[in-house]
Protein backbone atom coordinates (compact mmCIF):
# COMPACT_ATOMS: atom_id res chain seq x y z
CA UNK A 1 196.70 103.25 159.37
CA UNK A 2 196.81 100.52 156.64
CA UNK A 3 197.84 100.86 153.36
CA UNK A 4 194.95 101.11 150.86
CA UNK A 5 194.57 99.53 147.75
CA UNK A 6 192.51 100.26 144.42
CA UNK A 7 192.58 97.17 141.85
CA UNK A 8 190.58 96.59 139.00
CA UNK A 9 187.59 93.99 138.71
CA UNK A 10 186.11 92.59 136.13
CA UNK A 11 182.92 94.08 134.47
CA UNK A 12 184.03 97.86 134.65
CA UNK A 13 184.56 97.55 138.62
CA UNK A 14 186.93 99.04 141.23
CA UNK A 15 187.89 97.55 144.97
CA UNK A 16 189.17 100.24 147.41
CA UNK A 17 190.52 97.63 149.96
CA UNK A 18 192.55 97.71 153.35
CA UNK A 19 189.93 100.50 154.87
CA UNK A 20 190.62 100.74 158.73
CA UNK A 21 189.40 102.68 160.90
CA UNK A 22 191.47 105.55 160.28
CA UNK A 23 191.00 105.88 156.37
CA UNK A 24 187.16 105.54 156.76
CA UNK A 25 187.48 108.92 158.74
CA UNK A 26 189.60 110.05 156.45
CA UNK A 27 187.63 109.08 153.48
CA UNK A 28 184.41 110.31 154.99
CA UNK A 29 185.95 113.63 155.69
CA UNK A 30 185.78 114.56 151.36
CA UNK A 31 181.86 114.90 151.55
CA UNK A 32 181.78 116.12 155.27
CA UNK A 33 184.02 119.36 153.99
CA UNK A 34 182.41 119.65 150.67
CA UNK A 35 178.96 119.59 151.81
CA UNK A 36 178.41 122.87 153.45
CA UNK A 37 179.14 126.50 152.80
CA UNK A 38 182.52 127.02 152.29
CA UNK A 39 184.53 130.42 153.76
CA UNK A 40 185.78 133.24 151.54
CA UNK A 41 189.58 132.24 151.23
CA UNK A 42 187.94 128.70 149.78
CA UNK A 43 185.94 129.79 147.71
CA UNK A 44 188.34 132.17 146.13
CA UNK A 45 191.24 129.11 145.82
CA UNK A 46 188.29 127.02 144.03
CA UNK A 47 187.13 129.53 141.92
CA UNK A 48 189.16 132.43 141.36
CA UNK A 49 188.65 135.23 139.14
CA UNK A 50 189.70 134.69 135.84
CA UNK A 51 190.54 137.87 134.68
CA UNK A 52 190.89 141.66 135.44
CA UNK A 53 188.40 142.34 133.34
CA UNK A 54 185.08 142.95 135.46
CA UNK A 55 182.65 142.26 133.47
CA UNK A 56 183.99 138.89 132.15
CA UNK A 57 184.34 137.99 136.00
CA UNK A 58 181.13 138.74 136.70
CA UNK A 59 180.29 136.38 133.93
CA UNK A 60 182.45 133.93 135.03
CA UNK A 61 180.23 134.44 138.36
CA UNK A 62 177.06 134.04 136.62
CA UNK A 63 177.47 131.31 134.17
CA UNK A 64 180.03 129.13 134.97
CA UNK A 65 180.47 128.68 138.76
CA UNK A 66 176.95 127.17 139.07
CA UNK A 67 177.70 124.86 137.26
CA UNK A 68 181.23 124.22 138.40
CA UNK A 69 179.40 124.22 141.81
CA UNK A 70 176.93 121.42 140.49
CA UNK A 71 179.53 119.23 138.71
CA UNK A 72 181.39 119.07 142.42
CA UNK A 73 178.03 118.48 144.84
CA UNK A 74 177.68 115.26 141.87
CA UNK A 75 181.21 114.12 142.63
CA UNK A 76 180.85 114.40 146.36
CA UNK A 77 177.47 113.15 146.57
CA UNK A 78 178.78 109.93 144.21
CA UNK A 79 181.49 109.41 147.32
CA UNK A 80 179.44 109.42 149.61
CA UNK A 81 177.73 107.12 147.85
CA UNK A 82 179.98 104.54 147.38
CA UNK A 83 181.39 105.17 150.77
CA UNK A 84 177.99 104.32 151.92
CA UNK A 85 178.23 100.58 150.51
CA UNK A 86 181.49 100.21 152.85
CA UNK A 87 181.78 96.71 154.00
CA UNK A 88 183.78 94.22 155.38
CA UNK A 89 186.86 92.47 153.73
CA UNK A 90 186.91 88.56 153.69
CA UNK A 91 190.39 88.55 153.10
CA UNK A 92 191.73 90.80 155.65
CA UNK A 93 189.03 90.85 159.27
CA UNK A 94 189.58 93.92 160.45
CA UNK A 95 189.54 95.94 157.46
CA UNK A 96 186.54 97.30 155.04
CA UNK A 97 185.97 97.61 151.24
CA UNK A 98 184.43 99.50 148.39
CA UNK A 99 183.58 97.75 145.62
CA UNK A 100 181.86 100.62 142.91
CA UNK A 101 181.93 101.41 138.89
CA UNK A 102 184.78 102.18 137.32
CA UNK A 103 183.54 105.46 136.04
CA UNK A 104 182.57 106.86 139.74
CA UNK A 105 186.95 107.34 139.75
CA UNK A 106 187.02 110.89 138.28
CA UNK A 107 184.32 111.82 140.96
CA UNK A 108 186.75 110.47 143.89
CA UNK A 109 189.82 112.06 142.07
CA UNK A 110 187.32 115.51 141.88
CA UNK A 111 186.18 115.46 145.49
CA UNK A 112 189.22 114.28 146.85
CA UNK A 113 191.64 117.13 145.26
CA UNK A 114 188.45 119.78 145.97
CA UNK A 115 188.98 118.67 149.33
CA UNK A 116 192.80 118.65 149.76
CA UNK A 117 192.63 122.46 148.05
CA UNK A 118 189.63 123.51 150.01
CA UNK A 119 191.80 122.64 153.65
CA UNK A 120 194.48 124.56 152.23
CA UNK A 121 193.01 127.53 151.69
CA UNK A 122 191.18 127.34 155.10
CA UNK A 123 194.30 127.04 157.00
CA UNK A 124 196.46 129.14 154.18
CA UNK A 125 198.38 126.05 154.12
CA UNK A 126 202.14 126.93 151.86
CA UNK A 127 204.31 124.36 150.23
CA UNK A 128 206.67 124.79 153.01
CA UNK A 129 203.88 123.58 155.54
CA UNK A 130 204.08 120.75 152.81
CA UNK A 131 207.32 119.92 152.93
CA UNK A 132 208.19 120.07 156.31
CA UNK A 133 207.94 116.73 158.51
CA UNK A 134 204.66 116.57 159.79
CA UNK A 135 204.30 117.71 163.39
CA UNK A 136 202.06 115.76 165.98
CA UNK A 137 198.74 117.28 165.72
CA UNK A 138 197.79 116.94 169.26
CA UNK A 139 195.08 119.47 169.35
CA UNK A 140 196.02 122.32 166.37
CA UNK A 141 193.59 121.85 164.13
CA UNK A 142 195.46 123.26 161.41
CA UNK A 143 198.51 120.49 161.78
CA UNK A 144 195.49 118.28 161.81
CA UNK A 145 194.51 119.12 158.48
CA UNK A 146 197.93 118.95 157.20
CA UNK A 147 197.96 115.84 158.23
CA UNK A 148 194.58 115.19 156.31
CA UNK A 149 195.40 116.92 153.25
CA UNK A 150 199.06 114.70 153.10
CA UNK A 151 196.40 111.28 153.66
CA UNK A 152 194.42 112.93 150.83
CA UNK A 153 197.30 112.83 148.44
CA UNK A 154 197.93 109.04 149.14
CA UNK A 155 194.26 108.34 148.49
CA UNK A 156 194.65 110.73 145.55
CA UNK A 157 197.86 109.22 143.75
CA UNK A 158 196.13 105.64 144.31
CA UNK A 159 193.22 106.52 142.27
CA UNK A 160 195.30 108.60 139.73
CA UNK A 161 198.07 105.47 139.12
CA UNK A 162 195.00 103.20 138.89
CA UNK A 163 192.88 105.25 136.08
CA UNK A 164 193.04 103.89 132.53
């Protein structure tokens, strides 16, 4: 895999260049995992109780996490997007770009971390899994996905280092 980059254009625009192969599955993955119905153990790292207190959890349930829920399907949905206008780089042949508003960045920083937390809860990933060398993947899924969520954080610390 290539090394991405996210510069600034004028007029309020970002470039995600140096998109290979690799990183477009990678990058595709965000909405892919966001989009359906996510498990018990991700749901509860997303949106965890806030209290012990029932009846302020319940209306933490009731009047909040809808529109928690909402706010993410935008941010994934504005990925995709974006990822959708993918296309090739002029300067480098066998790589792709995203050129897309400035302000769609907080929805990539959103969906990507969402993403990244959501694999680690599906997987009960630790921070020793984190800290470990990576292992070959071959055909666990869940060293896969460690593998994903580490590509994740690159994409993720790209974007953050890049925001005004």
């Amino acid at each position: 895999m290539t090394e991405l980059k996210l510069q600034r254009l004028p007029r309020g625009r970002l470039c995600l260049s140096g998109i290979d192969d690799g990183w477009q599955w990678v990058l595709a993955r965000v909405p892919a995992l966001l989009a359906g119905d996510q498990p018990p153990a991700v749901r509860e790292r997303l949106l965890p109780n806030p209290s012990n207190n029932a009846e302020i959890n319940r209306d933490w349930r009731e009047l909040v996490v809808p529109e928690l829920e909402a706010l993410w399907k935008v941010n994934y949905e504005l990925m995709a997007a974006d990822l959708a206008r993918l296309e090739a780089d002029p300067d480098q042949s066998d790589r792709a770009r995203i050129t897309f508003p400035e302000n769609h960045a907080a929805a990539w920083i959103s969906a990507i971390n969402q993403a990244r937390l959501a694999l680690g809860a599906r997987w009960n990933v630790t921070g020793a899994d984190m800290n470990r060398p990576l292992r070959k993947p071959g055909s666990d899924p869940r060293e896969h996905d460690i593998l994903l969520i580490h590509l994740l954080a690159s994409a993720l610390q790209l974007f953050i280092e890049t925001s005004p």
